[in-house]
Structures are given as structure tokens and as C-alpha cells.
Protein backbone atom coordinates (compact mmCIF):
# COMPACT_ATOMS: atom_id res chain seq x y z
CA UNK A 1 0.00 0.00 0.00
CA UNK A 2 3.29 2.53 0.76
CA UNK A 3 4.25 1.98 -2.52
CA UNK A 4 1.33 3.07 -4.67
CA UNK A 5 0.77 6.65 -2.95
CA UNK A 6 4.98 6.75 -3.85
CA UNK A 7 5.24 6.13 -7.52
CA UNK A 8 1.65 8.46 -8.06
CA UNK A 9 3.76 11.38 -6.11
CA UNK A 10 6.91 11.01 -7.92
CA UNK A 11 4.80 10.49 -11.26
CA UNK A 12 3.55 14.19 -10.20
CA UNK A 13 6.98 15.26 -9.48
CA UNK A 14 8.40 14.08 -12.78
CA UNK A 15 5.41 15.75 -14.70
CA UNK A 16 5.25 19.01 -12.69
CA UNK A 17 9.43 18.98 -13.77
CA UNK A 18 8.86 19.12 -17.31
CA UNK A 19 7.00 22.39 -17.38
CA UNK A 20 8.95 26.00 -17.03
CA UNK A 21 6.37 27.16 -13.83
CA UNK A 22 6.41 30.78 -13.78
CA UNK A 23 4.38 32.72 -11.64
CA UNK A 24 0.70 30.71 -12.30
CA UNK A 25 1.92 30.02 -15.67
CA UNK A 26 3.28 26.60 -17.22
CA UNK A 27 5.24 26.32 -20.18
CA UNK A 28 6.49 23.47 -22.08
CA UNK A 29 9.36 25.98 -24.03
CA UNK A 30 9.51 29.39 -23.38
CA UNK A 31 11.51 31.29 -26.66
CA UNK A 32 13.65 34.34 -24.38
CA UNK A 33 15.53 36.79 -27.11
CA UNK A 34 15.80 34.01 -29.50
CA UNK A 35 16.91 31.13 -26.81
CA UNK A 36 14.65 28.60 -26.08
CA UNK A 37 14.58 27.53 -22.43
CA UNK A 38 12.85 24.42 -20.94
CA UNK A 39 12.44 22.83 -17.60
CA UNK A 40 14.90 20.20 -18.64
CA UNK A 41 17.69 22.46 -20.33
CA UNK A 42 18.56 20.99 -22.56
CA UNK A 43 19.82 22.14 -25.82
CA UNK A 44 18.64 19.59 -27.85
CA UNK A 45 15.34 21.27 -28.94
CA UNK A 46 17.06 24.50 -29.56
CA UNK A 47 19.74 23.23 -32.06
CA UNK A 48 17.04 21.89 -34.02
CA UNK A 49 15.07 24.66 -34.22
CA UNK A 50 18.37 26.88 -34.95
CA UNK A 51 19.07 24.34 -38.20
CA UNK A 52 15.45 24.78 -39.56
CA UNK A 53 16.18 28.57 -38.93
CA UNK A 54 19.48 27.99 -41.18
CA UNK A 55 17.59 25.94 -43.83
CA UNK A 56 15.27 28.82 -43.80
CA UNK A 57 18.28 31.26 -44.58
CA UNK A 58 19.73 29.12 -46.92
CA UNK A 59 16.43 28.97 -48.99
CA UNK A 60 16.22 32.69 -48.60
CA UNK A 61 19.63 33.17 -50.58
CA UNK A 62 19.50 29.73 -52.62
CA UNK A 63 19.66 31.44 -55.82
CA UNK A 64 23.01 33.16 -55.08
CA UNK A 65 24.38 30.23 -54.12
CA UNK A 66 23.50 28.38 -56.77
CA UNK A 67 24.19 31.23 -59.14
CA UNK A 68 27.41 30.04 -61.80
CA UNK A 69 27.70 33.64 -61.94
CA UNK A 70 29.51 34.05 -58.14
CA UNK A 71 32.67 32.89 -57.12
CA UNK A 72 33.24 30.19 -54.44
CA UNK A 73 35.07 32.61 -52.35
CA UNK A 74 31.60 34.84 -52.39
CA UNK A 75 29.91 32.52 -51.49
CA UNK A 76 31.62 30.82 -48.57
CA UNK A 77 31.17 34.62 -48.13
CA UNK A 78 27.95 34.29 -47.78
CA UNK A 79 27.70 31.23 -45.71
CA UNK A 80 30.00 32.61 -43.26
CA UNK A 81 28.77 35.94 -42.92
CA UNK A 82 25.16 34.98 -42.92
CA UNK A 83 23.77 31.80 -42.65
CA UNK A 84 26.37 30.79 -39.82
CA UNK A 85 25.41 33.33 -37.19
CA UNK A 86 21.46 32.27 -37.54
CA UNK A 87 22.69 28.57 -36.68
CA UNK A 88 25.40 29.32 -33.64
CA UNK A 89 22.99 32.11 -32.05
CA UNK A 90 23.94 32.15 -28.32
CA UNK A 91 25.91 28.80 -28.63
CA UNK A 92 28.08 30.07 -26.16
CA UNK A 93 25.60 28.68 -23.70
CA UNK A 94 24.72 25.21 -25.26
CA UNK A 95 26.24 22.08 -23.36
CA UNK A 96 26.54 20.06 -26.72
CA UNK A 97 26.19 16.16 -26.73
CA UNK A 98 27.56 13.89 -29.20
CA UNK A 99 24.90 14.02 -31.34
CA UNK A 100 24.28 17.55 -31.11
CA UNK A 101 27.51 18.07 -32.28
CA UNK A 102 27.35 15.87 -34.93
CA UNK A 103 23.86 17.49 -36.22
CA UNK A 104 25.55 20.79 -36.79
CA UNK A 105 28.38 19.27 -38.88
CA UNK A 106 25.57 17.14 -40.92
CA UNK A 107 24.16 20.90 -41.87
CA UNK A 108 27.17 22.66 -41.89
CA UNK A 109 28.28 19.77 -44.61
CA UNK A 110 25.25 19.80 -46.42
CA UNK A 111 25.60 23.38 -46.71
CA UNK A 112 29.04 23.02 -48.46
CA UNK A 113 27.80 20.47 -50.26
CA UNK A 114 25.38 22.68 -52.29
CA UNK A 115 28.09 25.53 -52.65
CA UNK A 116 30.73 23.52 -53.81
CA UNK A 117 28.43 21.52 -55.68
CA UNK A 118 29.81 18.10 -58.01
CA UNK A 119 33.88 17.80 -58.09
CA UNK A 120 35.49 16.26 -61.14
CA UNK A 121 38.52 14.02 -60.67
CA UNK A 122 39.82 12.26 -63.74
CA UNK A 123 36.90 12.39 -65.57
CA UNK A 124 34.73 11.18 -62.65
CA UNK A 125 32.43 13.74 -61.39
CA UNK A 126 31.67 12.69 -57.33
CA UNK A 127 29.67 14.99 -54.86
């Protein structure tokens, strides 16, 4: 009988500790200047929303990067100077994991993928 009344209160516990409790308000995530802050804190949820924000600045400049007109130099340019900074926003403060870490390369190389585009090596082109 001890037992039951137990796990129901620490059931409680654990779901009253995955809400942000401010005043009488709950939140799940609470966005701060840009930051996204949970109960938890961790970053996890954060670095994924900062890669969709990258994908969405990518998108936004696609068709200079993808423009035979600009240089590589411009656009690494481009990448560094823009779509960079929207990714590592307040990354100062992230604890990375493993597979945080690794997330960010996957977009970072995906990134340079698309501006260095298709190499050609002895006649055989290779991405």
C-alpha cells in the first residue's frame, strides 16, 4: 500500500518537472531573445530549431548560391557571414552532446555540399 501513494507522487513530481512554472503560468518551451529555455535544459530542442532557422536562410539566398555567376570565395562569403550566425545564435551557452555536435556538422556539410556543388577528378564527377 506505501508503494502506490509513492510512484503516483513522484509520477507528479516528474510531470510538474517538465514544465517552465512561472508565476501561475506553465510552459512546455519558453523562446527568451531568441533562446529557447525548458524545464529540462537541454539544448537539444534548440539546435534543431536553430538548423530549420538555417535551412530557412539558406532557402532565402538559394539562388546566389546556386548562381554560376559568383565565385566560391563569395559565397563561402555568404555562408559565413550569414547563414552561420542564424545557426550558432547564443551557442556560447549550449552544453553540446555527441549528437548535437554531430547534427551541426551534418548541416554545416550539407551546406558546403550545395556551394561547392559536383567535383570532377579524372573524368569522374563525385559529390
Amino acid at each position: 500500500m506505501k508503494t502506490k501513494p509513492n510512484i503516483c507522487k513522484y509520477r507528479e513530481q516528474e510531470q510538474k518537472k517538465t514544465h517552465l512554472k512561472i508565476d501561475n503560468f506553465t510552459f512546455e518551451n519558453f523562446n527568451y531573445l531568441g533562446s529557447i529555455l525548458n524545464a529540462d535544459n537541454k539544448m537539444n530542442i534548440e539546435i534543431a530549431e536553430r538548423i530549420v532557422k538555417g535551412n530557412k536562410v539558406y532557402y532565402a539566398n538559394a539562388k546566389l548560391i546556386k548562381s554560376k555567376f559568383l565565385k566560391r570565395n563569395t559565397k563561402m562569403k555568404i555562408y559565413k557571414k550569414i547563414i552561420r550566425p542564424v545557426v550558432t545564435y547564443s551557442s556560447e551557452t549550449w552544453a553540446l552532446t555527441a549528437r548535437d555536435e554531430n547534427n551541426l556538422l551534418i548541416f554545416e556539410r550539407q551546406i558546403l555540399r550545395k556551394i561547392f556543388g559536383p567535383v570532377n577528378i579524372d573524368n569522374i564527377w563525385r559529390i
